[in-house]
C-alpha atoms as a PDB file:
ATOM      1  CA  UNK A   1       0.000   0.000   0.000  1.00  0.00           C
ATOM      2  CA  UNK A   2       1.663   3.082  -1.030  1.00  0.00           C
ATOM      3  CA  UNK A   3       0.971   6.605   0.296  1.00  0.00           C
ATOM      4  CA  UNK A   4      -1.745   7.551  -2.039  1.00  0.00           C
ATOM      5  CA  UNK A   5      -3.429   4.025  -1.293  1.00  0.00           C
ATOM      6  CA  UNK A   6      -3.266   4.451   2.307  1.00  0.00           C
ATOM      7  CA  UNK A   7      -4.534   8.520   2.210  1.00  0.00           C
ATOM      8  CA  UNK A   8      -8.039   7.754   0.191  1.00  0.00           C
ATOM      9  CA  UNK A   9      -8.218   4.686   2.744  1.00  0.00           C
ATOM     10  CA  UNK A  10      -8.149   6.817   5.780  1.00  0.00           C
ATOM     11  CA  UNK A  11     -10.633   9.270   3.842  1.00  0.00           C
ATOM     12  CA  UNK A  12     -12.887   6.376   2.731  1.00  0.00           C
ATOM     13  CA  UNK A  13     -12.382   5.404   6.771  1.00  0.00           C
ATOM     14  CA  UNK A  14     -12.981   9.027   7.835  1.00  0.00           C
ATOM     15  CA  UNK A  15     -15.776   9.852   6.012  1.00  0.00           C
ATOM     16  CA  UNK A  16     -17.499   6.371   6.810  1.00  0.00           C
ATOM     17  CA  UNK A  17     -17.621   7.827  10.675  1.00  0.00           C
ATOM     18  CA  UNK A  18     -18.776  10.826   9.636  1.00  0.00           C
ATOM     19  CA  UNK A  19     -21.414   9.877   7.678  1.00  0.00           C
ATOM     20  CA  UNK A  20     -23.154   6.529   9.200  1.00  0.00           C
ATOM     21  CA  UNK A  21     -22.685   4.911   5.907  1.00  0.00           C
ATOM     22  CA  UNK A  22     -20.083   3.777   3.499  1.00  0.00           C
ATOM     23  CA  UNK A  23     -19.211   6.929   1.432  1.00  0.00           C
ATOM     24  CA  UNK A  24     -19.331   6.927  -2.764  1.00  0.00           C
ATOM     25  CA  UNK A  25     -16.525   6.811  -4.611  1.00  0.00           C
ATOM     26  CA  UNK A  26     -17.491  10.564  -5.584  1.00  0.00           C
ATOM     27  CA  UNK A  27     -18.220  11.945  -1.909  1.00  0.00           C
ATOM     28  CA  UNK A  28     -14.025  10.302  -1.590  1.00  0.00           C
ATOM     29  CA  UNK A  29     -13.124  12.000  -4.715  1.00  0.00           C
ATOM     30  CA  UNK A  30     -14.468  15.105  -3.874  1.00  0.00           C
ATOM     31  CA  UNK A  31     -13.105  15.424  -0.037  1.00  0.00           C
ATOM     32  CA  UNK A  32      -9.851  14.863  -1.641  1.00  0.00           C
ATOM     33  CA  UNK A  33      -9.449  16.517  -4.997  1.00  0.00           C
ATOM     34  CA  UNK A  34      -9.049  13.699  -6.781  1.00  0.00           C
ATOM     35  CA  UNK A  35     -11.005  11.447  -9.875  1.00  0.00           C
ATOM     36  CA  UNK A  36     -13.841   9.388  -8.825  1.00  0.00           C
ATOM     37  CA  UNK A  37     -11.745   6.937 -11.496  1.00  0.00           C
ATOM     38  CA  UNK A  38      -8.599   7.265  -9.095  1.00  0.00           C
ATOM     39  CA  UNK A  39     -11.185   6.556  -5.934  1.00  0.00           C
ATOM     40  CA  UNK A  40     -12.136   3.188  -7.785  1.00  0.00           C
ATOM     41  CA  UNK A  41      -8.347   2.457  -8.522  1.00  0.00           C
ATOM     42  CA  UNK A  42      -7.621   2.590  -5.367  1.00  0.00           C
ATOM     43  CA  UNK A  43     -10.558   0.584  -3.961  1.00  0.00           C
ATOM     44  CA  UNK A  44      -9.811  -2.250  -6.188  1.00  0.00           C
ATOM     45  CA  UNK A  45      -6.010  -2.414  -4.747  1.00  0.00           C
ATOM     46  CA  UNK A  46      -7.447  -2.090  -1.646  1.00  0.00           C
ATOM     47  CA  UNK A  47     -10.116  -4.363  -2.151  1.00  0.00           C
ATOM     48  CA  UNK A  48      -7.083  -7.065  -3.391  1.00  0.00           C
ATOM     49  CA  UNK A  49      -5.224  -6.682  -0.499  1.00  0.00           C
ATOM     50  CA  UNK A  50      -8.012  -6.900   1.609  1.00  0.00           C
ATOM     51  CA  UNK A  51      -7.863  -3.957   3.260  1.00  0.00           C
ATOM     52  CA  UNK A  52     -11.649  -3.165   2.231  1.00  0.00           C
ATOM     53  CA  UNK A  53     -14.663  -5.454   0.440  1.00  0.00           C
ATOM     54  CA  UNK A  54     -16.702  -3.897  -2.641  1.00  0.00           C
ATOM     55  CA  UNK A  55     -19.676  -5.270  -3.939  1.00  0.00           C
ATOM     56  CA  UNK A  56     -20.396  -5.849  -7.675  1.00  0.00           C
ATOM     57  CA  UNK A  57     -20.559  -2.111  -8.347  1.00  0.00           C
ATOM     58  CA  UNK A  58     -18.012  -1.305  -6.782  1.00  0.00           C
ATOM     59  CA  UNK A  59     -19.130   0.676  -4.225  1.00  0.00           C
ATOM     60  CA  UNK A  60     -18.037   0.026  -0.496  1.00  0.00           C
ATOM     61  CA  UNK A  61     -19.465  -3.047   1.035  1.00  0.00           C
ATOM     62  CA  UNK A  62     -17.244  -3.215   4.181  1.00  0.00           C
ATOM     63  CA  UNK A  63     -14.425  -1.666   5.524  1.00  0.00           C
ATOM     64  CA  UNK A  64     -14.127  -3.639   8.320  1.00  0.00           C
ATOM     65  CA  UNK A  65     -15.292  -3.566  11.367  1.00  0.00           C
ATOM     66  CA  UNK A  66     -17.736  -1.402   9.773  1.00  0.00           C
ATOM     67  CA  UNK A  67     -20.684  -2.126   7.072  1.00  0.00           C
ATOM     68  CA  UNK A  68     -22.081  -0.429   4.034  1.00  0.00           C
ATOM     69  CA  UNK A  69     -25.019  -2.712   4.291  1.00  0.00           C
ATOM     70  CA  UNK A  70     -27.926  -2.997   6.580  1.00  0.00           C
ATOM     71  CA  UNK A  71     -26.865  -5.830   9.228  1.00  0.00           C
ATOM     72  CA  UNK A  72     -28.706  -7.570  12.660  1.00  0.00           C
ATOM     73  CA  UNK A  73     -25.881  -5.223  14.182  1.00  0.00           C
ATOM     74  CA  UNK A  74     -26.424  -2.124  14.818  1.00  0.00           C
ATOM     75  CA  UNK A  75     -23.317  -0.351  17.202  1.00  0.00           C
ATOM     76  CA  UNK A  76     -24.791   3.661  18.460  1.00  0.00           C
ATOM     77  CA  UNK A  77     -21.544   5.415  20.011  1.00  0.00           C
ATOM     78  CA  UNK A  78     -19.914   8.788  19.661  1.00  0.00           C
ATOM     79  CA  UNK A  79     -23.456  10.413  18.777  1.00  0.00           C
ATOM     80  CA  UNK A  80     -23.943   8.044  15.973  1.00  0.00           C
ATOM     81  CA  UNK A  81     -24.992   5.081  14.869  1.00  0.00           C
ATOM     82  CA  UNK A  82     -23.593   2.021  12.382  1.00  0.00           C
ATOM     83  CA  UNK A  83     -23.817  -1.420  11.178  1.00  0.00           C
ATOM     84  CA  UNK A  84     -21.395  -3.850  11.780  1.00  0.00           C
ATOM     85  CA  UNK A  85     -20.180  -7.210   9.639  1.00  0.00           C
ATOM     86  CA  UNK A  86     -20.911  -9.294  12.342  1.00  0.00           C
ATOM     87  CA  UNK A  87     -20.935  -9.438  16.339  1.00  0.00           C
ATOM     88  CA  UNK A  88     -17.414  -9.679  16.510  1.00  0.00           C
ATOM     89  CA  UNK A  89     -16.930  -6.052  14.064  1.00  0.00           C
ATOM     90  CA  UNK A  90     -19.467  -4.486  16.567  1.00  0.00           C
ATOM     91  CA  UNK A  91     -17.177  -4.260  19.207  1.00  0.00           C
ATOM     92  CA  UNK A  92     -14.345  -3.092  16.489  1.00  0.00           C
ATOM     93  CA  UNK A  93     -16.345  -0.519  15.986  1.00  0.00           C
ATOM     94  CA  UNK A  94     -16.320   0.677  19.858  1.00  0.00           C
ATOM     95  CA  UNK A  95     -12.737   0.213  19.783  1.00  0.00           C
ATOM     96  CA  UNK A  96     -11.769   2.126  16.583  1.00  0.00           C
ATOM     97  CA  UNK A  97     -13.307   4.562  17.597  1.00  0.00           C
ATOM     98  CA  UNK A  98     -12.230   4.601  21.299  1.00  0.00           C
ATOM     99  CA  UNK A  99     -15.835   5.118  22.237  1.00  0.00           C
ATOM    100  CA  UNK A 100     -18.142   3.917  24.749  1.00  0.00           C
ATOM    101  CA  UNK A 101     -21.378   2.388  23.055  1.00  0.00           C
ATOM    102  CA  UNK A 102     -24.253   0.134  22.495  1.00  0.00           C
ATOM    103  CA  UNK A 103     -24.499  -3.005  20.298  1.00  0.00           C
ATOM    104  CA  UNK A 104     -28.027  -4.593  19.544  1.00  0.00           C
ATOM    105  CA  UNK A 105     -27.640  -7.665  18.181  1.00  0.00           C
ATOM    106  CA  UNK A 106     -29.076 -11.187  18.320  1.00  0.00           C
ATOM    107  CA  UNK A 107     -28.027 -14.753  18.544  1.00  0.00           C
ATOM    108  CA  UNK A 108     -27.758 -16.295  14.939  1.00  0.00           C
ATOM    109  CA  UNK A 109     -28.087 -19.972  16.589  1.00  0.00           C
ATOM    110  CA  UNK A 110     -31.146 -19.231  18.970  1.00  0.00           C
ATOM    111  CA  UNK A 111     -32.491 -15.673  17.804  1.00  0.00           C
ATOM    112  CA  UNK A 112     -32.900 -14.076  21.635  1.00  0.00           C
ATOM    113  CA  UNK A 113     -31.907 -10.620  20.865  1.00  0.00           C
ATOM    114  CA  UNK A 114     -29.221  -9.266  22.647  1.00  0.00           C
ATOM    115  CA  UNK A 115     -28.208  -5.565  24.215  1.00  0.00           C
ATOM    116  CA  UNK A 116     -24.481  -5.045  25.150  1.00  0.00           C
ATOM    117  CA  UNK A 117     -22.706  -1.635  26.878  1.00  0.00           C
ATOM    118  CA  UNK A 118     -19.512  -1.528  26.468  1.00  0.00           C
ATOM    119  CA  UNK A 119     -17.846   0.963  28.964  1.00  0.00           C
ATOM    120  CA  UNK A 120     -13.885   1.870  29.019  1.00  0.00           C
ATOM    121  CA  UNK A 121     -13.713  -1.057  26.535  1.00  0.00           C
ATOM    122  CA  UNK A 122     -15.261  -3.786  28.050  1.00  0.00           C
ATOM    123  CA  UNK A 123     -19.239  -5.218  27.687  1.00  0.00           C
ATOM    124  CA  UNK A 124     -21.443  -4.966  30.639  1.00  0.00           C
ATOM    125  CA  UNK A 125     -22.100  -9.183  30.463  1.00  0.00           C
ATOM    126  CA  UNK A 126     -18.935 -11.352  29.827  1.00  0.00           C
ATOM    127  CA  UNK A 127     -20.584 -14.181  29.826  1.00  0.00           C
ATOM    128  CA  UNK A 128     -20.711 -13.750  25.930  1.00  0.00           C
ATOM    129  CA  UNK A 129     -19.442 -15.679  23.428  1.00  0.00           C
ATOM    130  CA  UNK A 130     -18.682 -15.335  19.779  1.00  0.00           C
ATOM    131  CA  UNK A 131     -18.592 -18.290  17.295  1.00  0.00           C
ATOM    132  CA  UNK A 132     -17.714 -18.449  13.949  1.00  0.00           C
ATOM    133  CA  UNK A 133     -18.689 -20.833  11.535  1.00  0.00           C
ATOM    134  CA  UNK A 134     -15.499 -20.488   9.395  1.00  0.00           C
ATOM    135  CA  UNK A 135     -11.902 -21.490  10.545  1.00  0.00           C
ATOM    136  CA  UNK A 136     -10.439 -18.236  10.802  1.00  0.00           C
ATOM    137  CA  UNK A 137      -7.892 -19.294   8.116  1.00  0.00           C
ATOM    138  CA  UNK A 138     -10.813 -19.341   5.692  1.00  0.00           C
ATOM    139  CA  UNK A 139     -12.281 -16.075   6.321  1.00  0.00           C
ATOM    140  CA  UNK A 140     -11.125 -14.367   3.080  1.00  0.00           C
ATOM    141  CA  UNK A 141     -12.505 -17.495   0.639  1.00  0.00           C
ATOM    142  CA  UNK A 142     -15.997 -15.556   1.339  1.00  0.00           C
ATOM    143  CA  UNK A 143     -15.999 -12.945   3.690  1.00  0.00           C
ATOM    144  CA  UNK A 144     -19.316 -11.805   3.136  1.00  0.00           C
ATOM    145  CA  UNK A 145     -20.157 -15.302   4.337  1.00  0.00           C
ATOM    146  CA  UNK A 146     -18.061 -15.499   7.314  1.00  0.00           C
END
């Protein structure tokens, strides 16, 4: 990742917290001064080296721990609120953005929907656990899967 590659991927990052939502190639393009071509360019490296996911468009699908898409988790902190890739991204997205929050979720095995604080970086029930279906090693075969 060179240092053009890594500037429109803390702007894509950047204006993904700003905005709730993953942000168009043009919305990139134009908080930097650049093409909406370049944007894409760089998405696609990105997107190879797995440093985001596009959909078939593509436009932003996730840039992990956050999603472009509507999920069953929803993380509210600094004043706003997004959607996560899973259970697991919802608490990324406390920690990225060093913020105290709440997760709504629910259990994909059972369905009992679940409400989790995290405070200072920690959930208010520890008694959780997360389980994925997909050995780790074989995230990236399908990660919209996973």
């Amino acid at each position: 990742m060179d240092a053009v590659d890594l500037s429109l991927r803390n702007t894509t990052y950047a204006l993904f917290v700003r905005l709730g939502r993953g942000p168009t190639a043009a919305e990139v393009a134009a908080e930097t001064g650049t093409t909406t071509t370049a944007v894409q360019e760089v998405w696609e490296r990105l997107h190879e080296e797995h440093a985001i996911v596009l959909g078939p468009e593509g436009e932003i699908r996730m840039a992990n721990p956050f999603s472009a898409v509507p999920t069953p988790h929803r993380v509210e902190a600094a004043g706003r609120s997004w959607y996560a890739n899973c259970a697991w991204d919802a608490f990324g997205i406390c920690a990225a953005l060093d913020a105290d929050g709440r997760i709504a979720t629910s259990c994909l095995d059972c369905g009992e929907r679940l409400r989790v604080e995290v405070r200072d970086g920690r959930p208010d029930d520890d008694s959780l656990v997360f389980h994925s279906l997909v050995d780790a090693g074989h995230w990236w075969d399908d990660i919209v899967f996973t």
